[in-house]
Protein backbone atom coordinates (compact mmCIF):
# COMPACT_ATOMS: atom_id res chain seq x y z
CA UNK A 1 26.24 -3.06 7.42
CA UNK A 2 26.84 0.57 6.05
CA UNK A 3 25.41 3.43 8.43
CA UNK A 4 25.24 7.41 7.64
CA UNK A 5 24.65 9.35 9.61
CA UNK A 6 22.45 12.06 8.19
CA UNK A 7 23.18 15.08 10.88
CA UNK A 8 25.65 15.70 8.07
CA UNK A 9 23.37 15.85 5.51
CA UNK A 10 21.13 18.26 7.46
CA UNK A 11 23.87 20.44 8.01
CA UNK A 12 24.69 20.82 4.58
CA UNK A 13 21.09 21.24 3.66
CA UNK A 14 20.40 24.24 5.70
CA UNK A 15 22.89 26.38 3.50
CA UNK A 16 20.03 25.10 0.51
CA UNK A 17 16.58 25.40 2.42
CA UNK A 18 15.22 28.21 1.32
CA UNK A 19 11.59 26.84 2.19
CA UNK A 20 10.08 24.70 5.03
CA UNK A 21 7.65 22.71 6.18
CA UNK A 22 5.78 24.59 8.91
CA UNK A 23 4.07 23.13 12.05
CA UNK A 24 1.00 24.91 13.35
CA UNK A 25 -2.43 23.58 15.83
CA UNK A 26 -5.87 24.45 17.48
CA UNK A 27 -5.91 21.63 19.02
CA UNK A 28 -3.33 18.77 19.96
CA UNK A 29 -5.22 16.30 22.08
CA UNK A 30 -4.64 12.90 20.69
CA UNK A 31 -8.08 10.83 21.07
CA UNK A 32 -6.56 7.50 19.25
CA UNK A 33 -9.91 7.67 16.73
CA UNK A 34 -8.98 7.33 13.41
CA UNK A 35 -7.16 10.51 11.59
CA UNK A 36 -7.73 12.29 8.68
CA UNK A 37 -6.07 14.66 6.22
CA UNK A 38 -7.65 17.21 4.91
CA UNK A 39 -7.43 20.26 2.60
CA UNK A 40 -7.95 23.81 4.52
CA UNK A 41 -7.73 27.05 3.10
CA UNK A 42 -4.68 25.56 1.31
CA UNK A 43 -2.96 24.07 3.50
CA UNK A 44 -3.11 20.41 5.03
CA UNK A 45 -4.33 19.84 8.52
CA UNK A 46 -4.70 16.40 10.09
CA UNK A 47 -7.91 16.07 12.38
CA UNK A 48 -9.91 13.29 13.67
CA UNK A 49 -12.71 11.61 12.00
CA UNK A 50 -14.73 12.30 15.23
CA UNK A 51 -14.35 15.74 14.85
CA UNK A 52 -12.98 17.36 11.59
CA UNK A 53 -12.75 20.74 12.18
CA UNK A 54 -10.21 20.16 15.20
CA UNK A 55 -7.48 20.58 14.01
CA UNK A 56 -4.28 18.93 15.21
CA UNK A 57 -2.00 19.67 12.85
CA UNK A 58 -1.83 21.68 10.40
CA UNK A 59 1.14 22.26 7.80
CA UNK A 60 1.99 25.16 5.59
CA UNK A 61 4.10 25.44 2.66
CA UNK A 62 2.99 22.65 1.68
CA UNK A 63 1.22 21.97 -1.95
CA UNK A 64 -0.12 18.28 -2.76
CA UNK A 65 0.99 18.06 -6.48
CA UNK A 66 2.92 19.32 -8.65
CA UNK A 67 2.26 23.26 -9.62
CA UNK A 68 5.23 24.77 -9.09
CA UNK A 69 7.33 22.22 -6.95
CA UNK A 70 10.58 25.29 -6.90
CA UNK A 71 7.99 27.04 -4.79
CA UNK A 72 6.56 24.80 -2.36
CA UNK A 73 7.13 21.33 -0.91
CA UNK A 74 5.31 18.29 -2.63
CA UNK A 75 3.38 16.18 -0.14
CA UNK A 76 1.58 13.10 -1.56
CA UNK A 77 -1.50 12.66 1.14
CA UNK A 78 -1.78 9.08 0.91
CA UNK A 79 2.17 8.94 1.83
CA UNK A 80 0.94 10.65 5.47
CA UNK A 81 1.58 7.12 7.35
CA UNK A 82 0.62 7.10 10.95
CA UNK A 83 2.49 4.69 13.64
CA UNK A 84 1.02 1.78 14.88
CA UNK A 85 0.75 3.36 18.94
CA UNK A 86 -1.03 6.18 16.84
CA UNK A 87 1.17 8.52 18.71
CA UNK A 88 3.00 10.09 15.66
CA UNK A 89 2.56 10.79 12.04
CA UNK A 90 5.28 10.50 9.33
CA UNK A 91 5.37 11.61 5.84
CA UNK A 92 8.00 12.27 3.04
CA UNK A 93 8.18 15.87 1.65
CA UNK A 94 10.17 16.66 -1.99
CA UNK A 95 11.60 18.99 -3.61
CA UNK A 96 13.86 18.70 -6.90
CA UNK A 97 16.92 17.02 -5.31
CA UNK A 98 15.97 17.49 -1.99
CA UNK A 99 13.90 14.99 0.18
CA UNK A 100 12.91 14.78 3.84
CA UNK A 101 11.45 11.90 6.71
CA UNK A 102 9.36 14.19 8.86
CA UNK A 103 8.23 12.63 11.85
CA UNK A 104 5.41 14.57 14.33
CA UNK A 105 4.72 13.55 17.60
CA UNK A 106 0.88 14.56 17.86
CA UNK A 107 0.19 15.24 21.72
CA UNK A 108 3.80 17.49 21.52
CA UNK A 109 3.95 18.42 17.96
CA UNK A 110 7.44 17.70 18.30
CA UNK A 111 8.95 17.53 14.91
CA UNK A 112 11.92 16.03 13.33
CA UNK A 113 12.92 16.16 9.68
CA UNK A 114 15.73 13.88 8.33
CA UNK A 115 17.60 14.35 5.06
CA UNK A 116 17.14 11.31 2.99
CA UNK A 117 18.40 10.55 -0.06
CA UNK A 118 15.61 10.40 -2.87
CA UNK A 119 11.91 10.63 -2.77
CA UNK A 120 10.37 8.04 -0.72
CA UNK A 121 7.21 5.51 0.67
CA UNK A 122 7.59 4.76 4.74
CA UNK A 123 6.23 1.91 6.33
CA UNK A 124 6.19 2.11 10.16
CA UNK A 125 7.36 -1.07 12.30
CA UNK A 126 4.94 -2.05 14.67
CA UNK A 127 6.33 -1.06 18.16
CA UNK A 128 6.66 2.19 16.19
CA UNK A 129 10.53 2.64 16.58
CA UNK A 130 11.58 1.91 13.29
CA UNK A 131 10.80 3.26 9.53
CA UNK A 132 11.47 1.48 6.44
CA UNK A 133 12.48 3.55 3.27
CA UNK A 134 12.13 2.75 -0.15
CA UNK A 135 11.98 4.38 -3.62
CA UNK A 136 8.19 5.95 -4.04
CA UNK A 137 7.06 4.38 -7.68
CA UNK A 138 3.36 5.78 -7.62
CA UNK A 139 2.95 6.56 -11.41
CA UNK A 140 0.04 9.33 -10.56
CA UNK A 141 2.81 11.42 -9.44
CA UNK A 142 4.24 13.11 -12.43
CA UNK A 143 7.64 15.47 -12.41
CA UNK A 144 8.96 15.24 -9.02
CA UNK A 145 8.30 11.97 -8.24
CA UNK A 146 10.17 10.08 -11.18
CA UNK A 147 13.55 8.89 -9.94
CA UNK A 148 15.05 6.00 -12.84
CA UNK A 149 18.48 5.03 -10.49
CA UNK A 150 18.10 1.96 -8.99
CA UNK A 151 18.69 2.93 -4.97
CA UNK A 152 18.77 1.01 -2.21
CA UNK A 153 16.49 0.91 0.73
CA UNK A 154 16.77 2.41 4.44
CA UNK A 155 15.71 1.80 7.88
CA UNK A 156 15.39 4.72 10.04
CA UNK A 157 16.03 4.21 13.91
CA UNK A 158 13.48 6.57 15.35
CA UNK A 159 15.49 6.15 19.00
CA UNK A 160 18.82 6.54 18.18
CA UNK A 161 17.74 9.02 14.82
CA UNK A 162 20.29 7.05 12.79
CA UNK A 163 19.73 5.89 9.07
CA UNK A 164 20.57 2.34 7.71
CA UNK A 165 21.10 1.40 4.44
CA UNK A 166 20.13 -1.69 3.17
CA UNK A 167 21.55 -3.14 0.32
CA UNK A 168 18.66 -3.99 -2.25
CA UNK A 169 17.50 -2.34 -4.98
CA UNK A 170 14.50 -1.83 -7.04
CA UNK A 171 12.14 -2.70 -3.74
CA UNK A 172 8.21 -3.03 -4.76
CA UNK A 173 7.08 -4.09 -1.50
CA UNK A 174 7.77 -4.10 2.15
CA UNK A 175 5.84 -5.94 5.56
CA UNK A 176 6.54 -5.88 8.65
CA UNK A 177 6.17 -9.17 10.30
CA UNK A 178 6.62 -8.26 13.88
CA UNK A 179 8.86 -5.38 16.06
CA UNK A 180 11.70 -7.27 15.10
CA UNK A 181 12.10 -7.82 11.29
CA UNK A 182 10.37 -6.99 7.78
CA UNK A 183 9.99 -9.27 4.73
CA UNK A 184 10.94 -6.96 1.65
CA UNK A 185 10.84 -8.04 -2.72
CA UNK A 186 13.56 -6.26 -4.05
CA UNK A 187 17.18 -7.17 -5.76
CA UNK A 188 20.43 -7.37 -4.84
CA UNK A 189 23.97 -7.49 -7.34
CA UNK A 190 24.04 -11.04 -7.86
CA UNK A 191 20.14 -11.93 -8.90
CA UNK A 192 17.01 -11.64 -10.25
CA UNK A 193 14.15 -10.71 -8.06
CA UNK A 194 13.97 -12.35 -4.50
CA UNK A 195 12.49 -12.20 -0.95
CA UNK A 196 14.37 -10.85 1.61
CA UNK A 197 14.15 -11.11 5.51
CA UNK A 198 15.79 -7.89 7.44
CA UNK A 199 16.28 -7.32 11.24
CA UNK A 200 14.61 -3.95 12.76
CA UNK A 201 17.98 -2.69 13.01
CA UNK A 202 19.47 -3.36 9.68
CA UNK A 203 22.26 -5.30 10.34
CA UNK A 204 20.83 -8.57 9.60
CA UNK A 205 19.51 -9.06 5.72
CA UNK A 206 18.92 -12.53 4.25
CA UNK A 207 17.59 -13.73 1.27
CA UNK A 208 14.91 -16.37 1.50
CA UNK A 209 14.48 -17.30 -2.00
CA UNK A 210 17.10 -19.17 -3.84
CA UNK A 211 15.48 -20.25 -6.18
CA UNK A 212 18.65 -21.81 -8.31
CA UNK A 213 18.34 -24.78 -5.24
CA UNK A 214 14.85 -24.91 -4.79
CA UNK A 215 12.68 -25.33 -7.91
CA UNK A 216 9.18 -25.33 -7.40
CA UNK A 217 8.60 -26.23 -11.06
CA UNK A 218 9.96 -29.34 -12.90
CA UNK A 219 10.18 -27.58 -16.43
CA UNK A 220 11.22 -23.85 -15.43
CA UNK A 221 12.98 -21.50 -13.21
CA UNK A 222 10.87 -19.22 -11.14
CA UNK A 223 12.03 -15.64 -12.48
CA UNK A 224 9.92 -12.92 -10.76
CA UNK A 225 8.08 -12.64 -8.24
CA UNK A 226 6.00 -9.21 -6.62
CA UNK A 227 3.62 -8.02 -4.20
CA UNK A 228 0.60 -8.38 -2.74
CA UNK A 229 2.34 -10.89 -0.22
CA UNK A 230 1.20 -11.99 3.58
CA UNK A 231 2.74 -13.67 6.44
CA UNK A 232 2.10 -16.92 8.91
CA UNK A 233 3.68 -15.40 11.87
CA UNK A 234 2.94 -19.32 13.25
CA UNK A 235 4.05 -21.56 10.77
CA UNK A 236 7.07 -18.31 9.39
CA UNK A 237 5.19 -18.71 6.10
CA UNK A 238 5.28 -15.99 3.69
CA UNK A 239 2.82 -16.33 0.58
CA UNK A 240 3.71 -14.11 -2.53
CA UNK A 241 3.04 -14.24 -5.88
CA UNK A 242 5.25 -15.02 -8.87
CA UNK A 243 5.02 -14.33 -12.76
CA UNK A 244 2.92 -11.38 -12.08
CA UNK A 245 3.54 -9.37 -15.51
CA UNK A 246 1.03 -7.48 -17.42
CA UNK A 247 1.71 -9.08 -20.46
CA UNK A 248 -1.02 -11.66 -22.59
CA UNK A 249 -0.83 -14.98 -21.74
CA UNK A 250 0.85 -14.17 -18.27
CA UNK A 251 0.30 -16.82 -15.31
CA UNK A 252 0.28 -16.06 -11.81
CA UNK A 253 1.03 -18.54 -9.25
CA UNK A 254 0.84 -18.43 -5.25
CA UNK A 255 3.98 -19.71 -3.63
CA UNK A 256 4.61 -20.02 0.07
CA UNK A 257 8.63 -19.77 1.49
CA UNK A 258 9.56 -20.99 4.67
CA UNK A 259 11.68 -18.14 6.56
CA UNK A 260 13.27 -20.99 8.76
CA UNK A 261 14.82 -23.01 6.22
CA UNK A 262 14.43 -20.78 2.81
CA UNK A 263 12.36 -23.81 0.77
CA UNK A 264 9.39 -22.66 -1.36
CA UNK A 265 6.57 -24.76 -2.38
CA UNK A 266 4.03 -24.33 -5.12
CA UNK A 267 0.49 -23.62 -3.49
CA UNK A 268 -2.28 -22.75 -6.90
CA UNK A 269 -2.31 -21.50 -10.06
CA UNK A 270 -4.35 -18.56 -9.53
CA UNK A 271 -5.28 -18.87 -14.47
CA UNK A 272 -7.39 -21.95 -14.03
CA UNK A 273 -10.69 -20.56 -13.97
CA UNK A 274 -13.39 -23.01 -13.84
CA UNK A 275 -16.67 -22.42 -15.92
CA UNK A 276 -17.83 -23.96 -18.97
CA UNK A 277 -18.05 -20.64 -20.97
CA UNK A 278 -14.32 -19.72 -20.40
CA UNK A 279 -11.97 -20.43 -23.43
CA UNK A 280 -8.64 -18.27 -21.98
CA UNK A 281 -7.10 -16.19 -19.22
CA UNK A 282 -4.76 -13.06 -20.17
CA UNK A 283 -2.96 -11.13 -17.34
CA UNK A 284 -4.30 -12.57 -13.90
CA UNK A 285 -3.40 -10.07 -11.72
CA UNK A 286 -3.66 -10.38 -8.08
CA UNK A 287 -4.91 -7.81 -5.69
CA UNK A 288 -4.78 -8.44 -2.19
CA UNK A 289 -3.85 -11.90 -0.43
CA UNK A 290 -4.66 -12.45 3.57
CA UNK A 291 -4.51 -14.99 6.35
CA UNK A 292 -7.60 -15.52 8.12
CA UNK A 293 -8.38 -18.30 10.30
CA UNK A 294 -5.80 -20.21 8.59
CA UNK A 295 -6.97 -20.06 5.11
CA UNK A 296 -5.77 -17.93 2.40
CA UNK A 297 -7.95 -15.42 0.76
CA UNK A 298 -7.32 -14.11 -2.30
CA UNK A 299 -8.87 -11.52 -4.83
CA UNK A 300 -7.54 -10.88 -8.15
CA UNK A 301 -8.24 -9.03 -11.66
CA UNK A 302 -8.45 -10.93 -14.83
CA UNK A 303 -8.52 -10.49 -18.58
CA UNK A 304 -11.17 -13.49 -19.54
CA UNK A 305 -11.63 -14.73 -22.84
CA UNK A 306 -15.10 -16.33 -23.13
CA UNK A 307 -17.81 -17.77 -25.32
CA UNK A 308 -20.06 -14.59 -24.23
CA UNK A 309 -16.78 -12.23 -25.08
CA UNK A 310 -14.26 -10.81 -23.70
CA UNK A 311 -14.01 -8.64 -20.44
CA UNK A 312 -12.78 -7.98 -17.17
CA UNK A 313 -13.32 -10.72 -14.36
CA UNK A 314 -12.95 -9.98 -10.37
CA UNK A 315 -12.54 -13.16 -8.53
CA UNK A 316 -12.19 -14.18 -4.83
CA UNK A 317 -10.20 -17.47 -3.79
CA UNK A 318 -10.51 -19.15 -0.82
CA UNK A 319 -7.25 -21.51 -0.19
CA UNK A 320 -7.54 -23.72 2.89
CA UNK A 321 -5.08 -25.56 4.72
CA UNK A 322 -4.79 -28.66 2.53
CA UNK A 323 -4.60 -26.17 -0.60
CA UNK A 324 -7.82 -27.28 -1.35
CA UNK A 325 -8.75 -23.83 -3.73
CA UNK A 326 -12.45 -22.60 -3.44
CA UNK A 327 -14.10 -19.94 -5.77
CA UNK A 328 -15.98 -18.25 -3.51
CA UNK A 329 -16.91 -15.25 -6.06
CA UNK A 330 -16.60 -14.06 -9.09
CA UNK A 331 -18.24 -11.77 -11.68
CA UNK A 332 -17.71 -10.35 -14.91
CA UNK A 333 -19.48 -7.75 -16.34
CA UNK A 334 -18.98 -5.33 -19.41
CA UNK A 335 -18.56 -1.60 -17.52
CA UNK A 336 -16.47 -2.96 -14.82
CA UNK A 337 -13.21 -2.12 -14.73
CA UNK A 338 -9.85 -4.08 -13.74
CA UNK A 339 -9.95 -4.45 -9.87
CA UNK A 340 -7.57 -1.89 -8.52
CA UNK A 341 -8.48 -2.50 -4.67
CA UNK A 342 -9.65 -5.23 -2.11
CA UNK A 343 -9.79 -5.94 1.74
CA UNK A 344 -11.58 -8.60 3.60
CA UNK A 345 -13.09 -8.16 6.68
CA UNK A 346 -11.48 -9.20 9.85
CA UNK A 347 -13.37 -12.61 9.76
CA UNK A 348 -13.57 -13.40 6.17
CA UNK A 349 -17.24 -12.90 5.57
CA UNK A 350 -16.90 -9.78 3.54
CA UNK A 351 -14.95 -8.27 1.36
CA UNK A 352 -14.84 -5.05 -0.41
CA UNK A 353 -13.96 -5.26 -4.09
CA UNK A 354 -12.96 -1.77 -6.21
CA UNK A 355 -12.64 -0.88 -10.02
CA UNK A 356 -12.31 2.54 -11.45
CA UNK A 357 -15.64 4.05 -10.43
CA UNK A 358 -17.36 0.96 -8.78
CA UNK A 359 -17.50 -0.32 -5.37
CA UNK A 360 -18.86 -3.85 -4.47
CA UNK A 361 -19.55 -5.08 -1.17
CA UNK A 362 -19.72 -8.85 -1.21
CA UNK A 363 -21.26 -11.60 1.66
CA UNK A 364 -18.52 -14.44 1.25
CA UNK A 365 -20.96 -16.88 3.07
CA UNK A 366 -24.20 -15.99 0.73
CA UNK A 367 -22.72 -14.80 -2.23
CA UNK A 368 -25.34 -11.47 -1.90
CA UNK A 369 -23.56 -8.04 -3.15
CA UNK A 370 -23.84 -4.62 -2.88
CA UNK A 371 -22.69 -2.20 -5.69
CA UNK A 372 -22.35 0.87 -5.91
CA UNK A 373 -21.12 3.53 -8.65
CA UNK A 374 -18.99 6.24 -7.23
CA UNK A 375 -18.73 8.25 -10.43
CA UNK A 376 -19.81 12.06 -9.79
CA UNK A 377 -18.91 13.88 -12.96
CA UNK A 378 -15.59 12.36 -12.71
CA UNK A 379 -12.98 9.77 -12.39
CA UNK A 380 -13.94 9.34 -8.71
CA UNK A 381 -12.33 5.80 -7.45
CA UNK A 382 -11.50 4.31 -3.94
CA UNK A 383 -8.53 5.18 -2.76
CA UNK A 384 -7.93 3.27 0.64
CA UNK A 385 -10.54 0.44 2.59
CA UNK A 386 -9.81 0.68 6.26
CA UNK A 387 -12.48 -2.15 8.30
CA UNK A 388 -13.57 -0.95 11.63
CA UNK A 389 -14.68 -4.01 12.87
CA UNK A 390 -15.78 -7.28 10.91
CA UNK A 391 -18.75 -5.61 8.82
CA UNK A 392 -18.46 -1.90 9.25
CA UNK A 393 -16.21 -0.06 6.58
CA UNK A 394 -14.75 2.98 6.21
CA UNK A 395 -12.93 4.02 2.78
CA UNK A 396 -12.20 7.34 1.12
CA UNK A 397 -12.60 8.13 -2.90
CA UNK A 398 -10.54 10.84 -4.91
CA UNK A 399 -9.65 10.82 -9.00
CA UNK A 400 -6.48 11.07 -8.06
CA UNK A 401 -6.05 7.59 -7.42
CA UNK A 402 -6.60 6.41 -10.90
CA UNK A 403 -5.08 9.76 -13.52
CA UNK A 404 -2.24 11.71 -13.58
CA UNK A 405 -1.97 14.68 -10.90
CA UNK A 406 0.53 17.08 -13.02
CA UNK A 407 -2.33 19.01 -13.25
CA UNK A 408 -3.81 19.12 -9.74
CA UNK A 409 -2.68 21.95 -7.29
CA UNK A 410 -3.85 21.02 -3.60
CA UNK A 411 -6.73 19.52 -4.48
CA UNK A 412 -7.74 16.07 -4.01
CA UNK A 413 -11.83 16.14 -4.45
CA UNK A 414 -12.31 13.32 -1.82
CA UNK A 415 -14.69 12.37 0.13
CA UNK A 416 -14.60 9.50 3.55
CA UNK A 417 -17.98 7.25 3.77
CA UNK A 418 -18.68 4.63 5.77
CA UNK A 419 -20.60 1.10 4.90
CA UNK A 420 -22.35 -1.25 7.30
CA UNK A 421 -22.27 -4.33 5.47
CA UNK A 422 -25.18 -5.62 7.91
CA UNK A 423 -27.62 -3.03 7.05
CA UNK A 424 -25.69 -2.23 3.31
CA UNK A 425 -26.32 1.50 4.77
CA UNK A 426 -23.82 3.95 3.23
CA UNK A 427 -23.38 7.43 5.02
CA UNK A 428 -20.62 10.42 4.00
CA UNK A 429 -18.58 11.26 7.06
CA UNK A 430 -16.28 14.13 5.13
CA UNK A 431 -18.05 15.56 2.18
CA UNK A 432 -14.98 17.09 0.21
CA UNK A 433 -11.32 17.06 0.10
CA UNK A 434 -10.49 14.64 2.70
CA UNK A 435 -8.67 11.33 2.67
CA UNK A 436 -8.22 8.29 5.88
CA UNK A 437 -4.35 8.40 7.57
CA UNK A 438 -3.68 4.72 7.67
């Protein structure tokens, strides 16, 4: 496996720095609650949700989109990732040409920043000692943040502070499974689209899919296949989705692969709607798929072609253990938009549902819903769900998350609420320019 080592590249860097990143606080006590970023006098601090206005840390010279990127340093805020022990925060800062990993311990505010080689997402293993790299492909990011060459991805050894490149290309998605490996969609020289299974310390990679030897389908090939994807740490399952395109006439099927012996098996076809009305389904699109209690949930976005016209449709599968498929919701309504954003509850009884704009809140047991608009004069829409516990939620809302920011200059208009789904009471928590660190 190839290694750099990138206290070369930070050598040769300094001669070009002619800005940084810099590291201030009022406060460093950790209190593991959960952490917020938020916008201060123009510059970002990171506090707790219990209490906002102590600050732990803050960081100047820092601007959140793009005005004037030759000035400042481009920070995305929902690219702040914090580690799993909740001990450190990481987060990728860009200039034209010029990218770093910075890495802050929060009870030291030790920092680290590590020259890497193109503008990046981070997702932290969960023993915390590793970081996987790979190409940020947010569209809501304008100038700075398009990068065309297909580049491979990177795990960063936060022990041993070495960088290790891993070869597959054009990576959409990345899980870690445990402290020891991560499941990754990406491609490598000699195929198409594939699932991939790489140690913690890059120097194991395998691809799980070959899907020339194992054909799931008696009349075609399996060609692509994307996120949203989850994992049977038991059975060494991994469920993904293939055929996701947004093209007409698209179908979307859930397959499962066996990381033990690399066969894949053909679990639903997430087009066949069942209801009398419906004459077609155009671009099924799934959301968010999760494990709970053994059964698959799933909750997808759907063009539907009906007797009653044509709209949007958000629907919620439930997929037991004999792939028995249940339709445990679904609605379809004229000023809802395409479902951008789901996340069941710990125990399956909820889940929250998100279009541009609209918020539902749905009982999984009862079929009873709560809806909400978040529209405030803008193009307000939920950004991130975080679940406390199985029927409180917290989630944060900006109009950033659905438009271009080329013209936003720190400013993210958000807000953080939280939603017992018990009492279907909604409270703010931040009022303004504030986002979760997840």
């Amino acid at each position: 496996m190839f290694r750099l080592d990138f206290r070369s590249y930070r050598v040769i860097l300094l001669g070009l720095i002619l800005f940084s990143v810099m590291i201030t606080t009022t406060g460093v006590e950790n209190n593991k609650s959960h952490l917020i970023g938020r916008m201060v006098r123009d510059r970002v601090v990171v506090a707790s949700l219990d209490d906002p206005e102590n600050v732990i840390v803050e960081l100047d010279n820092v601007t959140l989109f793009n005005g004037d990127p030759d000035l400042e340093w481009l920070l995305h805020p929902h690219e702040i990732k914090l580690s799993s022990n909740q001990e450190q925060i990481a987060f990728v800062t860009v200039k034209p040409n010029m990218y770093k990993l910075n890495i802050i311990t929060l009870s030291t505010l030790e920092h680290r920043d590590i020259a890497i080689p193109y503008p990046a997402t981070i997702a932290w293993s969960p023993n915390a000692n590793s970081i996987f790299i790979s190409l940020f492909r947010r569209l809501y990011i304008d100038r700075v943040y398009q990068y065309q060459d297909p580049v491979t991805g990177f795990i960063y050894d936060v022990g041993t502070n070495e960088l290790r490149e891993i070869p597959v290309t054009r990576i959409s998605h990345v899980q870690w499974s445990d402290e020891n490996e991560a499941f990754l969609i990406g491609r490598d020289n000699d195929s198409g689209e594939a699932l991939y299974k790489v140690s913690a310390d890059g120097d194991t990679l395998v691809k799980l899919t070959d899907f020339a030897n194992n054909l799931p389908f008696p009349d075609r090939t399996v060609t692509r296949i994307c996120p949203p994807m989850t994992i049977d740490p038991q059975k060494q399952l991994i469920y993904l989705t293939e055929r996701c395109d947004d093209t007409p006439s698209s179908r979307s099927n859930i397959l499962s692969v066996s990381a033990q012996n690399k066969t894949v098996n053909y679990v639903t076809d997430l087009t066949e709607f069942v209801a009398d009305d419906i004459t077609g389904i155009d671009t099924t699109r799934p959301i968010t798929v999760q494990i709970i209690n053994n059964n698959i949930y799933v909750a997808l976005s759907a063009f539907v072609w009906s007797s009653s016209g044509n709209t949007d449709g958000w629907r919620v599968l439930k997929i037991n253990e004999e792939q028995n498929v249940d339709v445990v919701f679904e609605t379809r309504r004229d000023y809802l938009d395409s479902l951008h954003h789901a996340e069941f509850s710990p125990d399956g009884d909820y889940v929250a549902l998100a279009g541009r704009g609209n918020l539902l809140v749905v009982n999984l047991n009862n079929g009873q819903m709560w809806e909400t608009t978040l529209n405030k004069g803008n193009d307000e829409s939920v950004c991130s769900f975080h679940w406390m516990n199985d029927s409180e939620l917290i989630f944060d809302t900006s109009d950033v998350c659905t438009t271009s920011a080329g013209d936003f200059v720190n400013r993210t208009t958000g807000s953080i609420f939280k939603f017992d789904a018990i009492t279907k009471s909604l409270v703010t928590l931040v009022e303004n320019d504030a986002w979760i660190i997840q």
